[in-house]
N, C-alpha and C. Protein backbone atom coordinates (compact mmCIF):
# COMPACT_ATOMS: atom_id res chain seq x y z
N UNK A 1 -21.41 5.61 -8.06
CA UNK A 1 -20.53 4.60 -7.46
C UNK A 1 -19.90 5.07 -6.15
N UNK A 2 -19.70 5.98 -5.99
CA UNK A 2 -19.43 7.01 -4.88
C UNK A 2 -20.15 6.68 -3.45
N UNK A 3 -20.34 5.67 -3.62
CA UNK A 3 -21.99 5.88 -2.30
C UNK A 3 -21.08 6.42 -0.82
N UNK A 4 -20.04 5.62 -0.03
CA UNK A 4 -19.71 6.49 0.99
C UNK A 4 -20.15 8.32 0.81
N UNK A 5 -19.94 8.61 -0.15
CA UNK A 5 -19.88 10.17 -0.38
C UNK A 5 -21.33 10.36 -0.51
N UNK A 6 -22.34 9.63 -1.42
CA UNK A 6 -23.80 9.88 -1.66
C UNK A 6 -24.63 9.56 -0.45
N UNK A 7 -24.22 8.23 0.17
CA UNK A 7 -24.88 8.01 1.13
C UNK A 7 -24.30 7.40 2.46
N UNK A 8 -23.30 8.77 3.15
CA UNK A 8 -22.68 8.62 4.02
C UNK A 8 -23.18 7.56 5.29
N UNK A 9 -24.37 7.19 5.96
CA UNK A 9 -25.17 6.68 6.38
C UNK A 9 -25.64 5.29 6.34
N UNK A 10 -25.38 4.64 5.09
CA UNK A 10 -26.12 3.42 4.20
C UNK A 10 -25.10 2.39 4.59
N UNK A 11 -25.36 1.45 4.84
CA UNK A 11 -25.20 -0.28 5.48
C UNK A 11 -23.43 -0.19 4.58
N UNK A 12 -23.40 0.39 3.02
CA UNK A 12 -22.25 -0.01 2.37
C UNK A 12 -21.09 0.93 2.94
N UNK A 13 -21.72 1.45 3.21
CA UNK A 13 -20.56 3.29 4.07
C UNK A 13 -20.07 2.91 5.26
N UNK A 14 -20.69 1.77 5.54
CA UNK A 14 -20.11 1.23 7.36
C UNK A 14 -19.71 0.12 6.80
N UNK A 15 -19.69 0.01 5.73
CA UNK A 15 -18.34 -1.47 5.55
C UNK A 15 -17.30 -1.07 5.48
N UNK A 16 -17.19 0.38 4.90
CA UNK A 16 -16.00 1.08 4.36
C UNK A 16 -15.03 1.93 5.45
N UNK A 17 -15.99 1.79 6.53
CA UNK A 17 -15.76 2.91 7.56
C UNK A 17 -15.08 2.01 8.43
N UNK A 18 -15.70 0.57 8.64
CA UNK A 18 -14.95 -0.74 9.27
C UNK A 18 -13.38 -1.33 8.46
N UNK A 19 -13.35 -1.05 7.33
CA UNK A 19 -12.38 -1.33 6.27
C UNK A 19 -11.36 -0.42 6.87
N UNK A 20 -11.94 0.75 7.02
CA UNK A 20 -10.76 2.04 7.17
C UNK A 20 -10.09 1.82 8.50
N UNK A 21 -10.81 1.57 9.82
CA UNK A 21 -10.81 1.11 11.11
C UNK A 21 -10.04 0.06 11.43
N UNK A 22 -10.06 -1.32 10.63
CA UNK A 22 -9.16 -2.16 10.27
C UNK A 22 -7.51 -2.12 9.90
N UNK A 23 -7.48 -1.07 8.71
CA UNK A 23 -6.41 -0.70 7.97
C UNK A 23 -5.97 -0.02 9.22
N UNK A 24 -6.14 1.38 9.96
CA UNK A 24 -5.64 1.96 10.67
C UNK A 24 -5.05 1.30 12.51
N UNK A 25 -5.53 0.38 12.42
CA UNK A 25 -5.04 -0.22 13.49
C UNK A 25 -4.08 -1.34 12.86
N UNK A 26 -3.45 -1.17 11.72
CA UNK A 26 -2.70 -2.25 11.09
C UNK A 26 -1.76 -1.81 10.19
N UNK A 27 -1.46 -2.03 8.71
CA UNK A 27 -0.54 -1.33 8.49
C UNK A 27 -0.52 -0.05 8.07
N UNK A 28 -1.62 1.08 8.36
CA UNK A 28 -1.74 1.99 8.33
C UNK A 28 -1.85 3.19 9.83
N UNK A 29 -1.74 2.15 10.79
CA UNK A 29 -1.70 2.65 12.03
C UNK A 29 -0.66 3.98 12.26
N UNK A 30 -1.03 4.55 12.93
CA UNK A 30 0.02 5.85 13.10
C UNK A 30 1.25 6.09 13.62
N UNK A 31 1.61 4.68 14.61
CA UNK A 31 3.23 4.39 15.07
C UNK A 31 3.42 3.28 14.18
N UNK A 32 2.75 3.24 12.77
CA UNK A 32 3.92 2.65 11.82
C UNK A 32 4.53 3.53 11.01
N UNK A 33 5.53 2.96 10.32
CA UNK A 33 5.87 3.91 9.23
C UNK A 33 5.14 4.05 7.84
N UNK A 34 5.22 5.20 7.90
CA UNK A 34 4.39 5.76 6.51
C UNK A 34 4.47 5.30 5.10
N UNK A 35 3.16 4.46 4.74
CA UNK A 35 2.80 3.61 3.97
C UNK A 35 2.22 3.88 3.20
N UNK A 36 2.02 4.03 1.43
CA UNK A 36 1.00 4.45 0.73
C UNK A 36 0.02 3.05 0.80
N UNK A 37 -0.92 2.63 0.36
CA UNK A 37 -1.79 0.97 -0.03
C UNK A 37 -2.27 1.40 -1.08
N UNK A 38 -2.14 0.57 -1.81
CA UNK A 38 -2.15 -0.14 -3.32
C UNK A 38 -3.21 -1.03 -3.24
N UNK A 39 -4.43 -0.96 -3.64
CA UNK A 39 -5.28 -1.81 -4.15
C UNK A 39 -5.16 -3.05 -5.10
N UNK A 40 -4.93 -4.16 -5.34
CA UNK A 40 -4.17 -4.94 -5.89
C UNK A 40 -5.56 -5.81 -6.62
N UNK A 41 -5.89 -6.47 -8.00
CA UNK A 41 -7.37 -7.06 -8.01
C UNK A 41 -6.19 -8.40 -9.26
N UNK A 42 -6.99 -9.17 -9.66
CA UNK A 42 -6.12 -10.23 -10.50
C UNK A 42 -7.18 -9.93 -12.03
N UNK A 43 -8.39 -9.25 -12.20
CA UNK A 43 -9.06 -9.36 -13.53
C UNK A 43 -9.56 -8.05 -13.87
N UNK A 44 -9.26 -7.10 -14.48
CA UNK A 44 -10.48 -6.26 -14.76
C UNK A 44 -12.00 -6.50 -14.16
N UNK A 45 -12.69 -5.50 -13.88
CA UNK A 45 -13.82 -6.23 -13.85
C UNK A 45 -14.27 -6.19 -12.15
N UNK A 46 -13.09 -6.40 -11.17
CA UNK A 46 -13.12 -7.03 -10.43
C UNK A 46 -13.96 -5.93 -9.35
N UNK A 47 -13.71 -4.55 -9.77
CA UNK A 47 -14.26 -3.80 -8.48
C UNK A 47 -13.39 -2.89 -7.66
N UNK A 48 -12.36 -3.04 -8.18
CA UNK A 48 -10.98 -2.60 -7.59
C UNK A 48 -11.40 -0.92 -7.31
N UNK A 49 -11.25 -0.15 -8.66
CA UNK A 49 -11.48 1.13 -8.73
C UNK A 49 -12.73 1.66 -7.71
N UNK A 50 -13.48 1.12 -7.61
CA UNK A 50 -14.98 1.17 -7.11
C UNK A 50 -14.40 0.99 -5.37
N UNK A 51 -13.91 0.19 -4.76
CA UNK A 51 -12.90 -0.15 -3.52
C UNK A 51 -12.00 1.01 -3.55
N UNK A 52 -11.37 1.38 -4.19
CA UNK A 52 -10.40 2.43 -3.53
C UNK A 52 -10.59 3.80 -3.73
N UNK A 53 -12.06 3.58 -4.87
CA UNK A 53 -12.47 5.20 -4.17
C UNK A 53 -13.12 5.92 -3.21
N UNK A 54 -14.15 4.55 -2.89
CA UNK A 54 -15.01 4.40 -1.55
C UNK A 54 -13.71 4.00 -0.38
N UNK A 55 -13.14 3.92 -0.39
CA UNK A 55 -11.93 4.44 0.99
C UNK A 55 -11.69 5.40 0.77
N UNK A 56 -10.76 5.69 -0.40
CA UNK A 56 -10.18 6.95 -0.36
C UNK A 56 -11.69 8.33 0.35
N UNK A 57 -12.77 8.33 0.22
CA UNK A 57 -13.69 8.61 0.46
C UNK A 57 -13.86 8.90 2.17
N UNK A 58 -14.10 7.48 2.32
CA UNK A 58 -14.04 6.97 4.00
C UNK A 58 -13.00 8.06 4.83
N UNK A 59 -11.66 7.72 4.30
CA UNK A 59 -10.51 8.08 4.98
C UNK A 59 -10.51 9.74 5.25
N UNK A 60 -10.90 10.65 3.93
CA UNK A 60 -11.25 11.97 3.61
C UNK A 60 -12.15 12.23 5.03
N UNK A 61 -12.57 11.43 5.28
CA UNK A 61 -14.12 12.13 6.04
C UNK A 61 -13.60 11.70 7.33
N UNK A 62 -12.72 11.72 8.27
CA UNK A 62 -11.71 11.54 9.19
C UNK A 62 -11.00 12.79 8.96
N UNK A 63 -11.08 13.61 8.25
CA UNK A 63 -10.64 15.39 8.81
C UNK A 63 -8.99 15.34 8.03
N UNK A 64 -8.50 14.55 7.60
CA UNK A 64 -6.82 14.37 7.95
C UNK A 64 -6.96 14.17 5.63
N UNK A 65 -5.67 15.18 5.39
CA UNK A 65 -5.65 15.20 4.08
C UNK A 65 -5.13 13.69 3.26
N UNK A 66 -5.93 13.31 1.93
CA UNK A 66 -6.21 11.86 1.49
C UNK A 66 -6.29 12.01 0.20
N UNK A 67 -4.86 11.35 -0.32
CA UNK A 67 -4.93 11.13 -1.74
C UNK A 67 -4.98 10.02 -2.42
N UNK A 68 -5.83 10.02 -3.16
CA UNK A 68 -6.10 9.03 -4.37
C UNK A 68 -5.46 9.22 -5.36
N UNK A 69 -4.31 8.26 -5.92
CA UNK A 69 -3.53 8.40 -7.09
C UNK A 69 -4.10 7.30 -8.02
N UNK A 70 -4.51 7.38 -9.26
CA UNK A 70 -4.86 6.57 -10.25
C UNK A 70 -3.34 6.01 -10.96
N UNK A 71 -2.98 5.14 -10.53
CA UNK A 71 -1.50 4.43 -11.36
C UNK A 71 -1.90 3.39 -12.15
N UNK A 72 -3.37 3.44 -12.29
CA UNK A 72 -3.74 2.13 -13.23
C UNK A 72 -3.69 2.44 -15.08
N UNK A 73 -2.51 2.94 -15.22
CA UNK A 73 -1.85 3.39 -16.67
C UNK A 73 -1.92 2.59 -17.95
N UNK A 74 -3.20 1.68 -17.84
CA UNK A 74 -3.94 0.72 -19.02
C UNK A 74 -5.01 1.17 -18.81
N UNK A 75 -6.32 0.92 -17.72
CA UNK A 75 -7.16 1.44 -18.10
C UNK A 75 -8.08 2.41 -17.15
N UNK A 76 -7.63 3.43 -17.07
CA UNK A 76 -7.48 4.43 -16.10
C UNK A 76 -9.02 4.98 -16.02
N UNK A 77 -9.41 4.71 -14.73
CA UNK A 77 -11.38 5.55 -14.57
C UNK A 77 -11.58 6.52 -13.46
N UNK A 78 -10.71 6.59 -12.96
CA UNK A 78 -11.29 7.55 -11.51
C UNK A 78 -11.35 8.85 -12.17
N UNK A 79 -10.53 9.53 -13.33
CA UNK A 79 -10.90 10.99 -13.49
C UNK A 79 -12.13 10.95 -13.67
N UNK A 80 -12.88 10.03 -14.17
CA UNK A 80 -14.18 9.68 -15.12
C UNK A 80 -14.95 10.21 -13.59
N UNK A 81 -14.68 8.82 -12.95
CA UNK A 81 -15.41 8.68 -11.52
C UNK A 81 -15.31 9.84 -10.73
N UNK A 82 -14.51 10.66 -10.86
CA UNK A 82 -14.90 12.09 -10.22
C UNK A 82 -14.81 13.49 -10.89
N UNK A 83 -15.21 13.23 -12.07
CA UNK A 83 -15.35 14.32 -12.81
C UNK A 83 -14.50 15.17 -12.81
N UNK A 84 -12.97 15.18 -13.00
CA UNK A 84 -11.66 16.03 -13.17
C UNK A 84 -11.10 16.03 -14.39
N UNK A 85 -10.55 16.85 -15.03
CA UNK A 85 -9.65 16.95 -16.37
C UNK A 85 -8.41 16.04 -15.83
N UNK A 86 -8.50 15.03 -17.17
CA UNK A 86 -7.49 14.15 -16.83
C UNK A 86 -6.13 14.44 -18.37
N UNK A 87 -6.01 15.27 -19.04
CA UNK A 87 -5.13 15.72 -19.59
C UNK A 87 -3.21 15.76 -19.50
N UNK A 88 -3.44 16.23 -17.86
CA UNK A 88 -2.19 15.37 -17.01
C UNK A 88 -2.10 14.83 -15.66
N UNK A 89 -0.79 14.52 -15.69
CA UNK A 89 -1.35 13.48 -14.29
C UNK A 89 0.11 12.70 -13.95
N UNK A 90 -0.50 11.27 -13.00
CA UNK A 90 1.08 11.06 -12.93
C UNK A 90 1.64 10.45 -13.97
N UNK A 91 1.35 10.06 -15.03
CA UNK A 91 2.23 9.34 -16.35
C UNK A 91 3.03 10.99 -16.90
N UNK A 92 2.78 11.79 -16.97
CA UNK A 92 3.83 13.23 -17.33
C UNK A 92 4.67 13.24 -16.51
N UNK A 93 4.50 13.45 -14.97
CA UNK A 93 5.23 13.60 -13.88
C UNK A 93 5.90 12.35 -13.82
N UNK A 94 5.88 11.31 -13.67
CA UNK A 94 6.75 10.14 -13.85
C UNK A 94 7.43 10.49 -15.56
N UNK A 95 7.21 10.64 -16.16
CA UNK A 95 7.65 11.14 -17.42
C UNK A 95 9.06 12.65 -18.04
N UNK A 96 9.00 13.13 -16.56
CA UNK A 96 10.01 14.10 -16.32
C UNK A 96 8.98 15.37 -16.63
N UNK A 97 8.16 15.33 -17.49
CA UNK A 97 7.75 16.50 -17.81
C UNK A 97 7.06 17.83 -16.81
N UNK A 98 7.55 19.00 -16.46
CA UNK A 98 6.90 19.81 -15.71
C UNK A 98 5.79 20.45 -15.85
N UNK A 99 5.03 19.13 -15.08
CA UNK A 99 3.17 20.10 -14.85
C UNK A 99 2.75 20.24 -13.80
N UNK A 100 1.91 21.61 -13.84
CA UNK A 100 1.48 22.11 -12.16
C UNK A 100 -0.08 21.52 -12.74
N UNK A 101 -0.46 21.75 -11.34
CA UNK A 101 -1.84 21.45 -11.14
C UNK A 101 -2.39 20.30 -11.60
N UNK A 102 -1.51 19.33 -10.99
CA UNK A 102 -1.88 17.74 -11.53
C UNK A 102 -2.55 17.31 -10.02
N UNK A 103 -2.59 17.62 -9.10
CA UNK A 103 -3.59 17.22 -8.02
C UNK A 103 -4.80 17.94 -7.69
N UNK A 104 -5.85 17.51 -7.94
CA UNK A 104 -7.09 17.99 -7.96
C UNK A 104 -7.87 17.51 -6.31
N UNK A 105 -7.80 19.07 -5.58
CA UNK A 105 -9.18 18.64 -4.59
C UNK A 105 -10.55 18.47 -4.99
N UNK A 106 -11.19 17.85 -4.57
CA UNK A 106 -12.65 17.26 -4.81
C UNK A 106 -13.77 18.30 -4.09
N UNK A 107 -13.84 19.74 -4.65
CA UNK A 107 -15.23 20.72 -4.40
C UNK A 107 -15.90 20.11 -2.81
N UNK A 108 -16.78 18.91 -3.17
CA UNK A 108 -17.46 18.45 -2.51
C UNK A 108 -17.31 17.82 -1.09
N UNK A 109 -15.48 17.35 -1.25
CA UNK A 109 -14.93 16.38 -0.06
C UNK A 109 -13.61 16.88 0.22
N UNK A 110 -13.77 18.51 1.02
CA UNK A 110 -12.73 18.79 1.11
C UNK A 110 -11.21 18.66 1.48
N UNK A 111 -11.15 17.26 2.09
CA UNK A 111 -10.07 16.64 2.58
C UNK A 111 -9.56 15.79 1.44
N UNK A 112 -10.38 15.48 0.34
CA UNK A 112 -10.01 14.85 -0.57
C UNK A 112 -9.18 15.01 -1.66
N UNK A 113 -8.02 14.25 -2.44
CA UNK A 113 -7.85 15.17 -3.67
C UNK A 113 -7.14 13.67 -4.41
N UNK A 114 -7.31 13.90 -5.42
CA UNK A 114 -7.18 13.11 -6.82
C UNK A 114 -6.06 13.23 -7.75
N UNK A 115 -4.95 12.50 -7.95
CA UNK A 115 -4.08 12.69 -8.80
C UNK A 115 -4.22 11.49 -9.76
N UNK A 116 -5.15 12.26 -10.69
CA UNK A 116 -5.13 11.33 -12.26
C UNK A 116 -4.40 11.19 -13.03
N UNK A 117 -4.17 9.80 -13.82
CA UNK A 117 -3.38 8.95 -14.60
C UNK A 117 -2.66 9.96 -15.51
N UNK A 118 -3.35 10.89 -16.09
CA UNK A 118 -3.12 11.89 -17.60
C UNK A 118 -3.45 10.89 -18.95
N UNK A 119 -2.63 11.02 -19.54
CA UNK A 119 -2.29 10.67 -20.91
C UNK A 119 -2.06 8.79 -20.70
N UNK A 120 -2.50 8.02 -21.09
CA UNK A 120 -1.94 6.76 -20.87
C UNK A 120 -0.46 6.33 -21.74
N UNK A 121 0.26 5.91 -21.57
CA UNK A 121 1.50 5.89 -21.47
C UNK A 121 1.94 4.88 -22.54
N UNK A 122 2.83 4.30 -23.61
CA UNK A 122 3.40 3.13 -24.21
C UNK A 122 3.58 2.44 -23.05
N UNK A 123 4.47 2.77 -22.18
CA UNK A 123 5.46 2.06 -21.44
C UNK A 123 4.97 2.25 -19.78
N UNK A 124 3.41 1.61 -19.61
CA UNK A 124 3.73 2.06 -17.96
C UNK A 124 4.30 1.68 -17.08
N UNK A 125 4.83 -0.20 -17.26
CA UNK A 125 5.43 -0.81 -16.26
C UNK A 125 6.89 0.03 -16.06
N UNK A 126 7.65 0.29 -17.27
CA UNK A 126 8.91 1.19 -17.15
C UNK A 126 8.85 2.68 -16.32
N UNK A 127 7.24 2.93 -16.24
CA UNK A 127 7.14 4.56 -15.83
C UNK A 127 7.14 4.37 -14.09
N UNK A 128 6.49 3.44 -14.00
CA UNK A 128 6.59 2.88 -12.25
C UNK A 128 7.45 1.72 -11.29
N UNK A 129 8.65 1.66 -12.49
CA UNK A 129 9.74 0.96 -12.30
C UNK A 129 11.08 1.83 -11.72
N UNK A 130 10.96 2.89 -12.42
CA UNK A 130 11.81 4.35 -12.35
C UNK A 130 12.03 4.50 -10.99
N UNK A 131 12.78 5.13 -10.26
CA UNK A 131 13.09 5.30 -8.81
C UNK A 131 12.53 7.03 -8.61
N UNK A 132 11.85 7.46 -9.65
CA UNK A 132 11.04 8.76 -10.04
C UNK A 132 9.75 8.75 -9.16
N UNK A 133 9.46 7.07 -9.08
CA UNK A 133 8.09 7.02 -8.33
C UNK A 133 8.10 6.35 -7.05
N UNK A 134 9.02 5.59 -6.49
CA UNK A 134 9.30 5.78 -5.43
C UNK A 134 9.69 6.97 -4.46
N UNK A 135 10.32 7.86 -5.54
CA UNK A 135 10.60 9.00 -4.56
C UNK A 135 9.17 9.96 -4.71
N UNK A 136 8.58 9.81 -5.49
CA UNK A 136 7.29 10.56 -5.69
C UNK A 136 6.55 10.04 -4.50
N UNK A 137 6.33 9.06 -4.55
CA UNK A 137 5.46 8.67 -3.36
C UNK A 137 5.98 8.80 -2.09
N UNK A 138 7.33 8.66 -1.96
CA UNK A 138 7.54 9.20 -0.40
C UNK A 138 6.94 10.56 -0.74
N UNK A 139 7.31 11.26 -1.15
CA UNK A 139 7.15 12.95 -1.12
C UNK A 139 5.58 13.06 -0.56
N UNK A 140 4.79 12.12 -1.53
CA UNK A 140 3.15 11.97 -1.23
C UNK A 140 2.93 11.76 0.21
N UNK A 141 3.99 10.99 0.68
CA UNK A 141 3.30 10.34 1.76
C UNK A 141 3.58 11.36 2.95
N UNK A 142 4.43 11.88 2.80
CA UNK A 142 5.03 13.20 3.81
C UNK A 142 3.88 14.19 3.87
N UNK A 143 3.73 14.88 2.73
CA UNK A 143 2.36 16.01 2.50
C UNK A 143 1.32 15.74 3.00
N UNK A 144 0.82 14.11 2.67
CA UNK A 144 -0.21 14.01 2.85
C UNK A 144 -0.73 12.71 3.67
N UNK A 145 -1.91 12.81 4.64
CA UNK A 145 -2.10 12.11 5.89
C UNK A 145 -2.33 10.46 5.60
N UNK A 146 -3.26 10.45 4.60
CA UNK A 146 -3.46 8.61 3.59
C UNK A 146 -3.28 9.01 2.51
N UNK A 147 -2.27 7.73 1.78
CA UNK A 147 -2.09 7.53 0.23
C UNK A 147 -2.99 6.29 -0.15
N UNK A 148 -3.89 6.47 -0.73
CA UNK A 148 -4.44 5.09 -1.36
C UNK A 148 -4.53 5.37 -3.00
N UNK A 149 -3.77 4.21 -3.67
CA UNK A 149 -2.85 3.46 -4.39
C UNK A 149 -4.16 2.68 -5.87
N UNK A 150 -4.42 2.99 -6.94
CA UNK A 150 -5.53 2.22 -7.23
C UNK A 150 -4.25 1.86 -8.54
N UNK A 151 -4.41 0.39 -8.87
CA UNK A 151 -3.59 -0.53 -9.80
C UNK A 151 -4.08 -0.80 -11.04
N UNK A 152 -3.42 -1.10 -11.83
CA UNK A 152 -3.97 -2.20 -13.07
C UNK A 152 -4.20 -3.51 -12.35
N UNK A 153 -5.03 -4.19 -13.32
CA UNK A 153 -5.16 -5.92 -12.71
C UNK A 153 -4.10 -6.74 -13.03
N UNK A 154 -3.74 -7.45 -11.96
CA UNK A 154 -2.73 -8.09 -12.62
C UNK A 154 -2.44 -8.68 -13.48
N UNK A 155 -3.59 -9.03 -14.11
CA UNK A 155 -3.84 -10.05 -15.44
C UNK A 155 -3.30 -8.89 -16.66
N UNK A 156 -3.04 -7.32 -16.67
CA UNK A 156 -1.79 -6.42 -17.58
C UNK A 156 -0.85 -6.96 -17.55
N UNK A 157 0.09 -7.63 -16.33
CA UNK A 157 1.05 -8.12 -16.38
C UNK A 157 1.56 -7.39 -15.11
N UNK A 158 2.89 -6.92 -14.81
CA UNK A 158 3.57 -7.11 -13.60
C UNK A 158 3.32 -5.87 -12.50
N UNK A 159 2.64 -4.77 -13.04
CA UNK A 159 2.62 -3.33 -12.46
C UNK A 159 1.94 -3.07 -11.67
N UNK A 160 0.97 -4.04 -11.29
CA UNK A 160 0.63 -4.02 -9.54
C UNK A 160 0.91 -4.63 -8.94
N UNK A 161 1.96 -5.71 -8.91
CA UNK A 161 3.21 -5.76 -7.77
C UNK A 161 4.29 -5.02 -7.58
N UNK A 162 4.66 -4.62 -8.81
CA UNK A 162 5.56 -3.74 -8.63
C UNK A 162 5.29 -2.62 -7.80
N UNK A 163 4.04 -1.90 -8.36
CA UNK A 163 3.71 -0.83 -7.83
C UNK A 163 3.18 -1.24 -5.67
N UNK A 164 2.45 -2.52 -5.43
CA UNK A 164 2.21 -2.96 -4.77
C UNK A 164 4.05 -2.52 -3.11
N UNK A 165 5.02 -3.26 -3.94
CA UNK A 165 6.23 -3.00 -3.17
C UNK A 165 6.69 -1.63 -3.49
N UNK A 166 6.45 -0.42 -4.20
CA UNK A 166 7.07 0.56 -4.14
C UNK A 166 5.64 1.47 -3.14
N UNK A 167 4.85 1.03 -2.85
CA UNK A 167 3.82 1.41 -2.07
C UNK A 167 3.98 1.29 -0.64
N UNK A 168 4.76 0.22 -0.33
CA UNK A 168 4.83 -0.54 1.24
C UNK A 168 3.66 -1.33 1.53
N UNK A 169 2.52 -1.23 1.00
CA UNK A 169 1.65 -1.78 1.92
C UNK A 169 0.35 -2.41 0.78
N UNK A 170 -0.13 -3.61 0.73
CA UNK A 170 -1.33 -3.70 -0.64
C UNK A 170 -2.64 -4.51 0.04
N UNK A 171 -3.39 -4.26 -0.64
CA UNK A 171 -5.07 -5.06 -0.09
C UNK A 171 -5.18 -5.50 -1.59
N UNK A 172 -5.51 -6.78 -1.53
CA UNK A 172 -5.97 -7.98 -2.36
C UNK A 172 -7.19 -8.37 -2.70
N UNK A 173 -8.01 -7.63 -3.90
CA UNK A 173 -9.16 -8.08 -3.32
C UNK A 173 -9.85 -9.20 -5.02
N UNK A 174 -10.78 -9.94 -4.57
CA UNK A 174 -11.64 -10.31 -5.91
C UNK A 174 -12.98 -10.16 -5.69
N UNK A 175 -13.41 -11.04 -6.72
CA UNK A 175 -15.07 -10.78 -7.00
C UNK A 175 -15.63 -12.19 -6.99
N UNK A 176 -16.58 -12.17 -5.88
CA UNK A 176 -16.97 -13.66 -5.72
C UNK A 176 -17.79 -14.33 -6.71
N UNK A 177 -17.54 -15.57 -6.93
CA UNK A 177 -18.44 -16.16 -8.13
C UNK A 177 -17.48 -15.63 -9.58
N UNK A 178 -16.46 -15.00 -9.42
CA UNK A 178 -15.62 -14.66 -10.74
C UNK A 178 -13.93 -15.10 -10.71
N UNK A 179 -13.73 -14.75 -9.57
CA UNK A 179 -12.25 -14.72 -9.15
C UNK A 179 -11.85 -15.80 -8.99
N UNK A 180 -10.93 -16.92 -9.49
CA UNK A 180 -10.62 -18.39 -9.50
C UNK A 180 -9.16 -18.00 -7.71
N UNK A 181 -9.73 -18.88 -6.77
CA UNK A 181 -8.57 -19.14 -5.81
C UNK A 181 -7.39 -19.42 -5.88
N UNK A 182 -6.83 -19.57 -6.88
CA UNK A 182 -5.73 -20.12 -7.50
C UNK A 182 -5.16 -18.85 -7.88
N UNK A 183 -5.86 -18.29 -8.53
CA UNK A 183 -5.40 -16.99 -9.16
C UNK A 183 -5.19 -15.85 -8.19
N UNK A 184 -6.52 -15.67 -7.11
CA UNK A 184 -6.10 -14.99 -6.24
C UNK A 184 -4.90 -15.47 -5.00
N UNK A 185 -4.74 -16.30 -4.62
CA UNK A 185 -3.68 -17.03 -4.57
C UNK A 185 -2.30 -16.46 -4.68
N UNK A 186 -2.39 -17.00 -5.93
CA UNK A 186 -0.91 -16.53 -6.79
C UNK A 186 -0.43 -15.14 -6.73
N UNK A 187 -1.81 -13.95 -6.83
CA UNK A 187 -1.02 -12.42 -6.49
C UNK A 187 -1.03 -12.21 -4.99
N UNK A 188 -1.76 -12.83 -4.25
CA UNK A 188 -0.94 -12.41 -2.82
C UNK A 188 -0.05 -13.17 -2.45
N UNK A 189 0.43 -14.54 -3.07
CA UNK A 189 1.98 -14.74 -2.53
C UNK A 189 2.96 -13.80 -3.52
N UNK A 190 2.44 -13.08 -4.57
CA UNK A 190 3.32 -12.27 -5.09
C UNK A 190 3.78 -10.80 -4.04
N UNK A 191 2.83 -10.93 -3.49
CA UNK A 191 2.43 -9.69 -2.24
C UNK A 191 3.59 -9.80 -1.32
N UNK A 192 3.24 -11.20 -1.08
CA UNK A 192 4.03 -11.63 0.52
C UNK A 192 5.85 -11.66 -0.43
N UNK A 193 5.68 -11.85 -1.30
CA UNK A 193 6.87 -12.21 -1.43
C UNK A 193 8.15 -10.43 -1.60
N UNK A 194 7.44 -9.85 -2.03
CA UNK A 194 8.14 -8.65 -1.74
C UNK A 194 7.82 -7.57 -0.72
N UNK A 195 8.62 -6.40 -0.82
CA UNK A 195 8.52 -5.39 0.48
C UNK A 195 7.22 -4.94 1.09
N UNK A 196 6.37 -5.39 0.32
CA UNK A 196 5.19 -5.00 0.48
C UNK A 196 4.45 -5.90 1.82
N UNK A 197 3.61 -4.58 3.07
CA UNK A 197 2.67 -5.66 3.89
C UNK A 197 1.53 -5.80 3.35
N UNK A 198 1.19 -6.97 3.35
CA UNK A 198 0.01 -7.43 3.10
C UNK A 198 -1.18 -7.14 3.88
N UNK A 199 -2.27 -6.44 3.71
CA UNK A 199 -3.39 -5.63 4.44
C UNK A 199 -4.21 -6.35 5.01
N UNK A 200 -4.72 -7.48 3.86
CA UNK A 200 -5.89 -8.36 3.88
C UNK A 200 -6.14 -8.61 2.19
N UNK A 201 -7.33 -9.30 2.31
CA UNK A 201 -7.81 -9.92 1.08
C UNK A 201 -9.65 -9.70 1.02
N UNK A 202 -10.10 -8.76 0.29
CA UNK A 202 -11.19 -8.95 0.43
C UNK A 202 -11.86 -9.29 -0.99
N UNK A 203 -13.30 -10.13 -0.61
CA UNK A 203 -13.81 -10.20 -1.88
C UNK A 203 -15.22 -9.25 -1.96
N UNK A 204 -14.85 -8.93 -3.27
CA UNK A 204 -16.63 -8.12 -3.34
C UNK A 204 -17.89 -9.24 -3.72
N UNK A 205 -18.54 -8.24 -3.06
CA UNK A 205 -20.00 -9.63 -3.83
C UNK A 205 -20.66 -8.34 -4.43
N UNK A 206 -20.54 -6.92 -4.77
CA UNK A 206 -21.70 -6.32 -5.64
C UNK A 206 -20.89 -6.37 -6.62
């Protein structure tokens, strides 16, 4: 699923590379203020995870250090998707508990690094409600050059808007032929309606 990384070169790696090009002349530009983006999708299913690892990817390969945080604390895949021990992660660290070595660089993409979900949580909307993760993510965003943000669907219920405004900044995306307009709709005026800038809206067609 990786392809920016497998096939740096290939027609889908220059969508991602145009995606990144986009974002950075916008609300990720460098005389703005420092923004994590939150991937935002309305169904499971939708492609989301698959989108923000192929940026997070893109962005890595621009020289400048790029973290991928998995906050999707229902049904969490990127440790999967890049082969890391996901044991802890940010549900401990939002959790108070003290663990080292919860950010993993990626061997292969040395600008890259991965902070997985851990343990999935009872309570995640309460774990990214906390002012634990707002200040976590500034901290992120200081260290490190891009934060990209991967969500639950909104159809869990409220934790990728939430997470969306404690991010500053979200991309909206669905899946064509699946995603009802109405629905996508409804989470980007949830977008517009709080602190959060709105990036764009894209739909996947693979």
């Amino acid at each position: 699923e990786l392809i920016t990384a497998i096939d740096p070169f290939g027609e889908q790696a220059e969508t991602f590379r145009d995606i990144r090009s986009q974002l950075l002349m916008g609300v990720m530009a460098p005389d703005q203020p420092r923004r994590a983006l939150a991937v935002l999708s309305p169904n499971v299913g939708d492609g989301k995870t698959f989108f923000a690892a192929n940026l997070a990817v893109a962005f890595s390969q621009l020289g400048g250090r790029t973290l991928l945080v998995d906050a999707d604390m229902r049904t969490p895949r990127l440790h999967a998707l890049f082969g890391v021990p996901n044991h802890s992660g940010l549900s401990s660290v939002l959790a108070g508990r003290a663990e080292t070595d919860v950010v993993h660089q990626m061997p292969a993409l040395p600008s890259l690094y991965l902070l997985p979900v851990g343990t999935v949580p009872p309570n995640p909307l309460e774990l990214v409600q906390r002012t634990a993760f707002g200040l976590l993510l500034h901290e992120l965003c200081t260290k490190f050059d891009h934060v990209i943000v991967d969500t639950p669907a909104a159809s869990h219920g409220a934790d990728a808007r939430v997470l969306a405004a404690k991010c500053g900044a979200a991309l909206v995306m669905g899946r064509r032929g699946t995603t009802r307009m109405d629905v996508l709709q409804t989470l980007v005026n949830h977008v517009t309606k709080s602190h959060a800038k709105l990036a764009g809206v894209m739909i996947n067609e693979h």
